[in-house]
N, C-alpha and C. Protein backbone atom coordinates (compact mmCIF):
# COMPACT_ATOMS: atom_id res chain seq x y z
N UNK A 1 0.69 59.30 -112.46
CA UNK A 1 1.34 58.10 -112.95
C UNK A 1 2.76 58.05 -112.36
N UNK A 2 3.15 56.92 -111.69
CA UNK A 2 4.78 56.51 -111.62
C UNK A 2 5.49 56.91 -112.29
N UNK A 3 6.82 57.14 -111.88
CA UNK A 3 7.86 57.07 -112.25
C UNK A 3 8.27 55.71 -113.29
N UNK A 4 7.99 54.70 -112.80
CA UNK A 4 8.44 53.27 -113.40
C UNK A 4 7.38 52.96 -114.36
N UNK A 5 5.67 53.24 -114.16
CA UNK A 5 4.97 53.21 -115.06
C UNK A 5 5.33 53.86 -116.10
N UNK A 6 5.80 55.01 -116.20
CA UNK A 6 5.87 55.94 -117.26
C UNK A 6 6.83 55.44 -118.27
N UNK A 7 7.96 55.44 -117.72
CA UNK A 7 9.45 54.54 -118.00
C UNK A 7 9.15 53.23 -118.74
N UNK A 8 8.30 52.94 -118.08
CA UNK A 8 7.56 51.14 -118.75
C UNK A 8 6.62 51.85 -120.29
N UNK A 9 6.16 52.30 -119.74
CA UNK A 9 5.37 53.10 -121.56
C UNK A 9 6.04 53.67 -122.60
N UNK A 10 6.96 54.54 -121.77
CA UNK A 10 7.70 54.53 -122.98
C UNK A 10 8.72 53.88 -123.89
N UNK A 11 8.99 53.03 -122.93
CA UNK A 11 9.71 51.48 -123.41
C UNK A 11 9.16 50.73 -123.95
N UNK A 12 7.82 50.81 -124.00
CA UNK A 12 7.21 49.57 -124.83
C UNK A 12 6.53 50.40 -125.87
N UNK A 13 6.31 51.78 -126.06
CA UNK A 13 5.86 52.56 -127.22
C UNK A 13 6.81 52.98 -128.20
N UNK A 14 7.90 53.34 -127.62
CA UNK A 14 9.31 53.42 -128.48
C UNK A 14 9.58 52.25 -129.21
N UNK A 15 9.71 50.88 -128.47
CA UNK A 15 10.41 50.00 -129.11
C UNK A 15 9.05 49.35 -130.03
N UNK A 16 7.92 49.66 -129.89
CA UNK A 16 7.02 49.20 -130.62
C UNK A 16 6.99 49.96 -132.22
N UNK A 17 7.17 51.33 -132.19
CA UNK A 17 7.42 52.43 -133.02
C UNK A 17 8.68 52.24 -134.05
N UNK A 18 10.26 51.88 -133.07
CA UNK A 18 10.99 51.71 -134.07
C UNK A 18 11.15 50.13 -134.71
N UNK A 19 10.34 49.12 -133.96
CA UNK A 19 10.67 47.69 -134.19
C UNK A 19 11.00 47.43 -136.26
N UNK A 20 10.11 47.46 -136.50
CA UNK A 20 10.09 47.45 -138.01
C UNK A 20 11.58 47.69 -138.83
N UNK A 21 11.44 49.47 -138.77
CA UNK A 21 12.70 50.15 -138.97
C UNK A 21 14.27 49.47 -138.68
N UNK A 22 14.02 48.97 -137.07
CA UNK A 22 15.32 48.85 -136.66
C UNK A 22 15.33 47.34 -137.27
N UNK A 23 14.25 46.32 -137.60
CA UNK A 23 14.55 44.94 -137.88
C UNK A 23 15.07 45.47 -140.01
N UNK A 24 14.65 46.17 -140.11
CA UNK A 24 15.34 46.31 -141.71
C UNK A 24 16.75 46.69 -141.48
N UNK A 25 16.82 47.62 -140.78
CA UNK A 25 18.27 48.10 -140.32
C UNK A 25 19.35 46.90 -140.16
N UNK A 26 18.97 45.77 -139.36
CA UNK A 26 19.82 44.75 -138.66
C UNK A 26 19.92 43.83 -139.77
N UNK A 27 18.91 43.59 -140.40
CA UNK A 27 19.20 42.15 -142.05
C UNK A 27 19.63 43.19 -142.47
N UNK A 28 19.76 44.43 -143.18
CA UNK A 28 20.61 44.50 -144.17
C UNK A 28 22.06 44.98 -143.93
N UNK A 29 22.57 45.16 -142.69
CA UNK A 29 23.55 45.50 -141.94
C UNK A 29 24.24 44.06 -142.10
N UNK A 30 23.40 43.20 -141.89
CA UNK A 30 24.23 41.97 -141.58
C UNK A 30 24.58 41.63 -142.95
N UNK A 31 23.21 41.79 -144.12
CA UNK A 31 23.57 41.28 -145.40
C UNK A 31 25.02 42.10 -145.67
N UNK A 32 25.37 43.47 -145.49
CA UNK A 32 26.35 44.30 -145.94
C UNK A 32 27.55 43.39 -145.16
N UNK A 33 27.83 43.38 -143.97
CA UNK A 33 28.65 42.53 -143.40
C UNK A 33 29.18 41.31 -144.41
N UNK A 34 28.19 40.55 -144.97
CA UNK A 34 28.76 39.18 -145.67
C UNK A 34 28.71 39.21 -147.16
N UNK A 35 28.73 40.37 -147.75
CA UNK A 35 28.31 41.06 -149.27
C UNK A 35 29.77 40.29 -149.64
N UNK A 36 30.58 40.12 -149.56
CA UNK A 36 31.65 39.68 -150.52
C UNK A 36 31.78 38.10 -150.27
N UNK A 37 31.09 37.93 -149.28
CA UNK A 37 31.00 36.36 -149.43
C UNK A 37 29.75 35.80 -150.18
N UNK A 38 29.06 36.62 -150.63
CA UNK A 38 27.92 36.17 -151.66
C UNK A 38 28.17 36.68 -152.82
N UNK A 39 28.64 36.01 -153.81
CA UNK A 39 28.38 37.19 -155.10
C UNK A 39 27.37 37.29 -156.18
N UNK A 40 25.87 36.75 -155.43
CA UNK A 40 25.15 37.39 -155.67
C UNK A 40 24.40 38.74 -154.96
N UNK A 41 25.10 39.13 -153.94
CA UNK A 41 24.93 39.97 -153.31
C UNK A 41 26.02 41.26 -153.87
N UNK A 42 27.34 40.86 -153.94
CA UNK A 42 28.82 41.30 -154.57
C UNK A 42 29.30 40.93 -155.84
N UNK A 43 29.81 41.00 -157.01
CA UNK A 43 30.73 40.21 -157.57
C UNK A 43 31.87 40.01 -156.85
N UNK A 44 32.69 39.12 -157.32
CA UNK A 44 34.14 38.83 -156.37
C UNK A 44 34.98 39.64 -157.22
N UNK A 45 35.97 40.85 -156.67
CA UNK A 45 37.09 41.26 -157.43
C UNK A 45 37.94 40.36 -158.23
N UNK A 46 37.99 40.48 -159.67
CA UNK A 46 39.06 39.64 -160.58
C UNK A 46 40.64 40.20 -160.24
N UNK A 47 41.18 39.72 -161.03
CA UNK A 47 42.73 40.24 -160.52
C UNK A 47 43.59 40.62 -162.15
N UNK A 48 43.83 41.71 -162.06
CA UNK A 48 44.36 41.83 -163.57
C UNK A 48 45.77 41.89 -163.52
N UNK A 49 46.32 41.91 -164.73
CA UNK A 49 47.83 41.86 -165.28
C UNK A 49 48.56 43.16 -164.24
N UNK A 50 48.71 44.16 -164.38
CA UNK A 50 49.44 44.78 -163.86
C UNK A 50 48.84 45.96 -162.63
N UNK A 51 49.85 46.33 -162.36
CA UNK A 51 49.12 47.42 -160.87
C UNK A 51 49.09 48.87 -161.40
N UNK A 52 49.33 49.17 -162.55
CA UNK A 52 49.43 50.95 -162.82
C UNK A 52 48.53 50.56 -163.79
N UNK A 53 47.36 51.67 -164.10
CA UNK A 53 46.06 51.80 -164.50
C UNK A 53 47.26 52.59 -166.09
N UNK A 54 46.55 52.17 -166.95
CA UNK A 54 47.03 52.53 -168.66
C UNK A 54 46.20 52.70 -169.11
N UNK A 55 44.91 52.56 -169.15
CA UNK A 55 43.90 52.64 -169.69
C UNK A 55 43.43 54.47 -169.92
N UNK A 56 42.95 55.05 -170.77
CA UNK A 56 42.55 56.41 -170.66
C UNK A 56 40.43 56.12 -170.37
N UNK A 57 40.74 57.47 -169.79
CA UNK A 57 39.17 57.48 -169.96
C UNK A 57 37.96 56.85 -171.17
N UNK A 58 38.31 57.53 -172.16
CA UNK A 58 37.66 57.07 -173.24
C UNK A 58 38.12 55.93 -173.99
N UNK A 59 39.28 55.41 -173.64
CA UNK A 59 39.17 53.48 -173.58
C UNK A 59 38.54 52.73 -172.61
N UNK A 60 38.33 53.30 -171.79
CA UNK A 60 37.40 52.84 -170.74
C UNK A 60 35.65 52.40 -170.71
N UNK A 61 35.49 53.89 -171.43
CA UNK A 61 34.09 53.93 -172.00
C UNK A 61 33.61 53.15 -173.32
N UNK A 62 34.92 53.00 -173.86
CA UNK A 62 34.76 52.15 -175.38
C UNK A 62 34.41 50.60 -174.81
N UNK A 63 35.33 50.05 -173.73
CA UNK A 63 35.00 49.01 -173.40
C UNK A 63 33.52 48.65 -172.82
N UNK A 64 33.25 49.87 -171.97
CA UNK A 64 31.72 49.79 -171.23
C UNK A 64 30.83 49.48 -172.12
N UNK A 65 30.82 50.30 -173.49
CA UNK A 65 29.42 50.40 -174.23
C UNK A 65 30.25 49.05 -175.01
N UNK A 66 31.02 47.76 -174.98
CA UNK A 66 30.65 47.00 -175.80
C UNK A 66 29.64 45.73 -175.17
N UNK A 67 29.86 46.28 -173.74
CA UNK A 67 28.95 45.27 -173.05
C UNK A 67 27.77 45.46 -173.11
N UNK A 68 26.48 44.47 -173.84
CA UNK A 68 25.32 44.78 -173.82
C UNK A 68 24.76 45.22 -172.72
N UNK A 69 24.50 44.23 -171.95
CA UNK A 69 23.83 44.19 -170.30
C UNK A 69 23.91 45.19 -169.89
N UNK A 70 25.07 45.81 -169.72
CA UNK A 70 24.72 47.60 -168.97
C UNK A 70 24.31 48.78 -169.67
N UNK A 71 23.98 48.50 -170.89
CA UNK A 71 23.35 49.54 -171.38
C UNK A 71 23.62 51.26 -171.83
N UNK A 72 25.01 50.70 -171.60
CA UNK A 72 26.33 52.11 -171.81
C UNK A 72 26.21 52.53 -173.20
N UNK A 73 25.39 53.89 -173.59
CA UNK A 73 25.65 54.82 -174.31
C UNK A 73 26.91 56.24 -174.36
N UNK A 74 26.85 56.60 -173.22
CA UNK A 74 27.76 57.58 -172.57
C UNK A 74 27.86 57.52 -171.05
N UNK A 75 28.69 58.54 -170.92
CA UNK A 75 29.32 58.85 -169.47
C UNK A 75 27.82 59.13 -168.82
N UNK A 76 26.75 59.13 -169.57
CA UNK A 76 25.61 59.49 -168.27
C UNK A 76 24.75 58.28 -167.69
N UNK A 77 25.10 57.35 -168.58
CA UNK A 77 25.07 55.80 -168.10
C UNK A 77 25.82 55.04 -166.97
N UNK A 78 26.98 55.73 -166.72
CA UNK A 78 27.62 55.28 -165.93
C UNK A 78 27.44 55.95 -164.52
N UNK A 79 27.01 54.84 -163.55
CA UNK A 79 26.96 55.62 -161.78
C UNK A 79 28.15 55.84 -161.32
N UNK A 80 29.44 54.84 -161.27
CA UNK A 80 30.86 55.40 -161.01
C UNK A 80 31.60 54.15 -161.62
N UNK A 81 33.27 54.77 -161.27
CA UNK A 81 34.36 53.86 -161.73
C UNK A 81 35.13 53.10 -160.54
N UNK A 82 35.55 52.71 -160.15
CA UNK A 82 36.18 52.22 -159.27
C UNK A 82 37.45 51.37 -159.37
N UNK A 83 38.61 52.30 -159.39
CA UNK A 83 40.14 51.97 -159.43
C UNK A 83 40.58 50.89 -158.96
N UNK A 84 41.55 49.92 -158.99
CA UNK A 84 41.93 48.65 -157.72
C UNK A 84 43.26 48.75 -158.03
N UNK A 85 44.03 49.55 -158.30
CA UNK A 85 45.28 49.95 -158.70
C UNK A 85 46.54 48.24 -158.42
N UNK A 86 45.66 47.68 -157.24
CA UNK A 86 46.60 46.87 -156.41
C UNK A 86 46.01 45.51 -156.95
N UNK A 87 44.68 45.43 -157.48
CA UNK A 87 44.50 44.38 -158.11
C UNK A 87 44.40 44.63 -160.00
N UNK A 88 44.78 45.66 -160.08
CA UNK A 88 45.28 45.83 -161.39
C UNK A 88 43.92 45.49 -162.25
N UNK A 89 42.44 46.12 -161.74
CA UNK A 89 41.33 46.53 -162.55
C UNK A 89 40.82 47.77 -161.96
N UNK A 90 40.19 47.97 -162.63
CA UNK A 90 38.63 49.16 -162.84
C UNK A 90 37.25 48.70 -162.76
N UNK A 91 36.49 48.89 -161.69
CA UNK A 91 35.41 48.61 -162.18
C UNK A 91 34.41 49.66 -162.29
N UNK A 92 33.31 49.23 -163.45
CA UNK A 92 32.82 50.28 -164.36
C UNK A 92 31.21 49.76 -163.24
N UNK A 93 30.37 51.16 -162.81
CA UNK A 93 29.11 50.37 -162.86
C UNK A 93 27.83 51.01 -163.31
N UNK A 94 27.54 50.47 -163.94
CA UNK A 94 26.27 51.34 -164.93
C UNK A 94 24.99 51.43 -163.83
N UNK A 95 23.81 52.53 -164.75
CA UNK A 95 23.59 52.54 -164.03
C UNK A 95 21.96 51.44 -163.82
N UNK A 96 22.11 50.82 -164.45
CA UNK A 96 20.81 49.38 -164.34
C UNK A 96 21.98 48.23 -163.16
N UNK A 97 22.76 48.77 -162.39
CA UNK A 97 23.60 48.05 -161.79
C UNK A 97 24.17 46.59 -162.21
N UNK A 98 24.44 46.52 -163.35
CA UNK A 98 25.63 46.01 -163.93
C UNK A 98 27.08 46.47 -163.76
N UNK A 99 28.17 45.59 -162.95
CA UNK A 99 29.41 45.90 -162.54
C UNK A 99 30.33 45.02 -163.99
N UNK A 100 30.84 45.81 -164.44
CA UNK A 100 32.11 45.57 -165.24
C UNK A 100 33.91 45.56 -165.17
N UNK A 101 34.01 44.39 -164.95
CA UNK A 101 35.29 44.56 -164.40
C UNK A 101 36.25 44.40 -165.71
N UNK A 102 37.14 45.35 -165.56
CA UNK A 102 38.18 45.37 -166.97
C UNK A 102 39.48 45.47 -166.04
N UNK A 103 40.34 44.36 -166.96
CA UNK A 103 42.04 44.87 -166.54
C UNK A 103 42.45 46.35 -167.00
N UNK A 104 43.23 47.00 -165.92
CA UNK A 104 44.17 48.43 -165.98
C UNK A 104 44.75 47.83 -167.29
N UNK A 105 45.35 47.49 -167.37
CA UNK A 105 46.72 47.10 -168.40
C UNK A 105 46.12 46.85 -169.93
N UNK A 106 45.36 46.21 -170.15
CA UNK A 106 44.74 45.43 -171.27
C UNK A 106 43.60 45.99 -171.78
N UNK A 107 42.84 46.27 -170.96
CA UNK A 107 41.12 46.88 -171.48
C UNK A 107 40.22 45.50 -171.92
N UNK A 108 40.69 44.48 -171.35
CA UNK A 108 40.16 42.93 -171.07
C UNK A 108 39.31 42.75 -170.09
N UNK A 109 37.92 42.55 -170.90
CA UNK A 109 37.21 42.35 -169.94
C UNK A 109 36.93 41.22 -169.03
N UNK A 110 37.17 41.55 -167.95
CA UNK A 110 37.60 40.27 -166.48
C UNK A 110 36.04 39.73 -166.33
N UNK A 111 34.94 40.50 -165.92
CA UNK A 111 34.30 39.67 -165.44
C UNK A 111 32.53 40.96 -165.54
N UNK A 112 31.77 40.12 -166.03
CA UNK A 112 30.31 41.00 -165.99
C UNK A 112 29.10 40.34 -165.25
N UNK A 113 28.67 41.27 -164.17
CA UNK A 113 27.86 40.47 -163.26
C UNK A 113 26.96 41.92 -162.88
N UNK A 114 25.66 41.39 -162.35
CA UNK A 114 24.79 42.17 -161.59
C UNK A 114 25.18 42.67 -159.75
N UNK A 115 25.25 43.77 -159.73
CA UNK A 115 25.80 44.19 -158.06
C UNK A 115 24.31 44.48 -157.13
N UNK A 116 23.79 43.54 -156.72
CA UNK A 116 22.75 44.28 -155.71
C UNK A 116 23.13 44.73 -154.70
N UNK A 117 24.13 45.37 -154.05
CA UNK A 117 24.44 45.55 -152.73
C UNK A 117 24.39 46.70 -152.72
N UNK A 118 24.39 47.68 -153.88
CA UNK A 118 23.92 49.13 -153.29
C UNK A 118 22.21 48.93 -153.22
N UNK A 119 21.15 48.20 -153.50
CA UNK A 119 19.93 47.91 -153.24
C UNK A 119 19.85 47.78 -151.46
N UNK A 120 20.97 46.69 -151.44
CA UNK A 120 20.53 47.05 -150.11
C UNK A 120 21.17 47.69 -149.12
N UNK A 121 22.25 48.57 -149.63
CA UNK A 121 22.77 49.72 -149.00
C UNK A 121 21.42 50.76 -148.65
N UNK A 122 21.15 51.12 -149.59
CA UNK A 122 20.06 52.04 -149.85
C UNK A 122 18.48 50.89 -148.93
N UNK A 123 18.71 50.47 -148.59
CA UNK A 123 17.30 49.78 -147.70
C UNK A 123 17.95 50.18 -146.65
N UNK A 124 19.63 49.76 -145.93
CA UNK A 124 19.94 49.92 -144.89
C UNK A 124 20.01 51.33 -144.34
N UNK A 125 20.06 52.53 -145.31
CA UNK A 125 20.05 54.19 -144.86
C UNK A 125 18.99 54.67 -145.44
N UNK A 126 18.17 53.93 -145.90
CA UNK A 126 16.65 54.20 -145.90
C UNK A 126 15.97 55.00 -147.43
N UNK A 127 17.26 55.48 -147.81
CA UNK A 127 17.21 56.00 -148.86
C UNK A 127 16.45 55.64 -150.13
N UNK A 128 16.19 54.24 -149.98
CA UNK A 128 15.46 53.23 -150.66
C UNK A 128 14.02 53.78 -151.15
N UNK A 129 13.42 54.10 -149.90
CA UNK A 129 11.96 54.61 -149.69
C UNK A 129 12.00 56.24 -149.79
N UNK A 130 12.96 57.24 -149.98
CA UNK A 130 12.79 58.53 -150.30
C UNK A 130 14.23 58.96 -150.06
N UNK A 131 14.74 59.88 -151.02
CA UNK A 131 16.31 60.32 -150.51
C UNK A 131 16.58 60.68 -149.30
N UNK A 132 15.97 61.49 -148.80
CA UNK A 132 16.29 62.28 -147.78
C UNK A 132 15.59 60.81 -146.19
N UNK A 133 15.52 60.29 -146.76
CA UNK A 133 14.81 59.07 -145.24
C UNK A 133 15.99 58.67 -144.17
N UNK A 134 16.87 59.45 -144.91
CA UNK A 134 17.77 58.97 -143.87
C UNK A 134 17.59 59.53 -142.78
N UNK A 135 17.42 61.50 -142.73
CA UNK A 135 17.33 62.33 -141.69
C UNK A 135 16.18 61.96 -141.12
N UNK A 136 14.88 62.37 -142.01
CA UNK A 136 13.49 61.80 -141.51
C UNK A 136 12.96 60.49 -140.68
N UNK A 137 13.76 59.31 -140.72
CA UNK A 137 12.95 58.48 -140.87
C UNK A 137 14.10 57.64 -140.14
N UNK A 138 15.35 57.45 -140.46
CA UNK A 138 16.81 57.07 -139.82
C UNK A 138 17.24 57.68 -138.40
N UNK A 139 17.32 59.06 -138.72
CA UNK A 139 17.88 59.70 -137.23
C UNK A 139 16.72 59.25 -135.84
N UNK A 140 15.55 59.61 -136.27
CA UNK A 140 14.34 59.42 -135.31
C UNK A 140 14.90 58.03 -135.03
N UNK A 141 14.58 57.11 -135.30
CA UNK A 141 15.27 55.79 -135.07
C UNK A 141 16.22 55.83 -134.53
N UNK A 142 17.44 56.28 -134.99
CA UNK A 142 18.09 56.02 -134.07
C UNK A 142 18.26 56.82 -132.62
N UNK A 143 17.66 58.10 -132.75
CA UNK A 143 17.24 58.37 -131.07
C UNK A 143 16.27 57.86 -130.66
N UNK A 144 15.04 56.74 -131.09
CA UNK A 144 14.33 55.98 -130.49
C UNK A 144 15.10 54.81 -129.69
N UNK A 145 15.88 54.56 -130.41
CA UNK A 145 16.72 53.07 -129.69
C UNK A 145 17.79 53.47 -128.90
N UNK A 146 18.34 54.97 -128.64
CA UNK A 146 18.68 55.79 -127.55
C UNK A 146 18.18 55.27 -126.13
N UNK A 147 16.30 56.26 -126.81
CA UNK A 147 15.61 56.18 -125.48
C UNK A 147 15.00 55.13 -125.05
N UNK A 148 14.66 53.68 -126.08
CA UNK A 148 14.72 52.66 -125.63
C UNK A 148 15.93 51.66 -124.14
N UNK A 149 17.13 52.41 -124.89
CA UNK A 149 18.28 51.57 -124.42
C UNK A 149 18.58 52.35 -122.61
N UNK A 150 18.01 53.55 -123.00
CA UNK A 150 18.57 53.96 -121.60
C UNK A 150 17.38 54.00 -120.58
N UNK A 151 15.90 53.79 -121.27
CA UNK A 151 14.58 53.32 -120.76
C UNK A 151 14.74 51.88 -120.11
N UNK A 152 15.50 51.07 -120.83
CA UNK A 152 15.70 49.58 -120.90
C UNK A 152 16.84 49.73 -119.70
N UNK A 153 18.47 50.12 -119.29
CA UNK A 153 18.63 50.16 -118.31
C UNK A 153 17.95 50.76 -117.10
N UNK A 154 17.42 51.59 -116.86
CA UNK A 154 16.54 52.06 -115.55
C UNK A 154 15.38 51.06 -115.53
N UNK A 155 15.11 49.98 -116.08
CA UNK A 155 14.21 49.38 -116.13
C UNK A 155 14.60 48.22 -115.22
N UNK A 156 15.97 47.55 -116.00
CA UNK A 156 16.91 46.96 -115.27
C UNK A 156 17.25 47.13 -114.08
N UNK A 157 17.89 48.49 -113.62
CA UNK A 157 18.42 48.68 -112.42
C UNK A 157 17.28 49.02 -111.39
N UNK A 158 16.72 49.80 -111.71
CA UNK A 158 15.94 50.56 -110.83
C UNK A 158 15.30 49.11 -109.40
N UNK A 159 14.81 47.91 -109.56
CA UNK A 159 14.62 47.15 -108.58
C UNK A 159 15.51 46.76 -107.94
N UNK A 160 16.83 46.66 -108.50
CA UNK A 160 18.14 46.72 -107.43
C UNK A 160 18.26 48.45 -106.72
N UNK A 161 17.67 49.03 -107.47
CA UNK A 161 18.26 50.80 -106.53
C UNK A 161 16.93 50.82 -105.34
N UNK A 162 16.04 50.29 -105.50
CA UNK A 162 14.62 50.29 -104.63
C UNK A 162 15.24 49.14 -103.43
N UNK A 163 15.38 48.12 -103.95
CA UNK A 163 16.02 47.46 -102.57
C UNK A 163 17.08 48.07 -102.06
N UNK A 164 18.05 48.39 -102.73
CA UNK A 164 19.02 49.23 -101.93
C UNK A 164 18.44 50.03 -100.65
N UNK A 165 17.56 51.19 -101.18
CA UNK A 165 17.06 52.34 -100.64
C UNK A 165 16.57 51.49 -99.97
N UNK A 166 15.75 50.68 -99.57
CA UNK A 166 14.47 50.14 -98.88
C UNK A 166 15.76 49.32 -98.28
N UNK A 167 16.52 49.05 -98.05
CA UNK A 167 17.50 48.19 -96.64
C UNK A 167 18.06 49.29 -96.02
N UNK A 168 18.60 50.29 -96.65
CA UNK A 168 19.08 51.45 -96.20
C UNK A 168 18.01 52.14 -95.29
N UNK A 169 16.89 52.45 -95.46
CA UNK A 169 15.88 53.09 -95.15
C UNK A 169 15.42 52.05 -93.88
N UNK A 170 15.31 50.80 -93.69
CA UNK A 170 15.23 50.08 -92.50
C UNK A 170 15.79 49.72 -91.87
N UNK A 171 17.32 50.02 -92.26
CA UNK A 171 18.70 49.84 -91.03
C UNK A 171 18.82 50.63 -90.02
């Protein structure tokens, strides 16, 4: 078999192999890209009273569990907190992904909304379909579209390097 045949097979077996993978990869890359311009994808950050966080931990948690929707019994309900020191909230996010936004200053609750964007964080590193899919199932991918891309230039060039050789070779 050729050189260029071979090159041609594996260019069209690779990119046939990762097509799927890499088309989930690209929508949710793009969805992540425009996540704060949807807020059903994001909530939009509220803006609270002051910039130094006053609040203690366990005023924090008092506020979480008064919100039904997230389902806050304790600290093992909660997936993380997230400081905005500069927009003067906290946001709380449970873990049925309900985001709770409370002012630093007040313990006023700003704003309660559903966050899907770690859903599709977790589609975009694969993690979605098994924890570890990232190494398994991610890396392979992305050295498939490696050997696609550098299959795909010699694919390109190679009929300009053949005429080359072949004028060279009859001069």
């Amino acid at each position: 078999m050729s050189f260029n045949r071979k090159n041609r097979s594996i260019h069209r077996w690779a990119s046939f192999i990762i097509s799927l993978p890499l088309l989930v990869i690209i929508i949710t890359g793009i969805l992540l890209l425009v996540r704060k311009e949807f807020s059903f994808i994001q909530p939009p950050s509220a803006q609270g009273v002051g910039t130094v966080p006053a609040l203690s931990f366990t005023q924090i948690l008092t506020v979480a569990k008064s919100v039904d929707a997230a389902q806050i019994e304790s600290w093992d309900d909660i997936n993380r907190l997230d400081v905005r020191p500069a927009k003067g909230i906290t946001k709380i996010r449970s873990n049925n992904k309900i985001e709770i936004q409370i002012d630093n200053q007040t313990g006023e609750i700003l704003h309660v909304a559903k966050r899907n964007s770690e859903l599709i964080e977790s589609l975009h590193d694969g993690t979605f379909f098994e924890k570890n899919a990232n190494i398994w199932l991610m890396l392979p991918v992305s050295f498939a579209t490696l050997v696609i891309s550098v299959t795909g230039l010699v694919l390109f060039f190679f009929p300009y390097l053949k005429r080359r050789r072949n004028r060279r070779h009859h001069a």
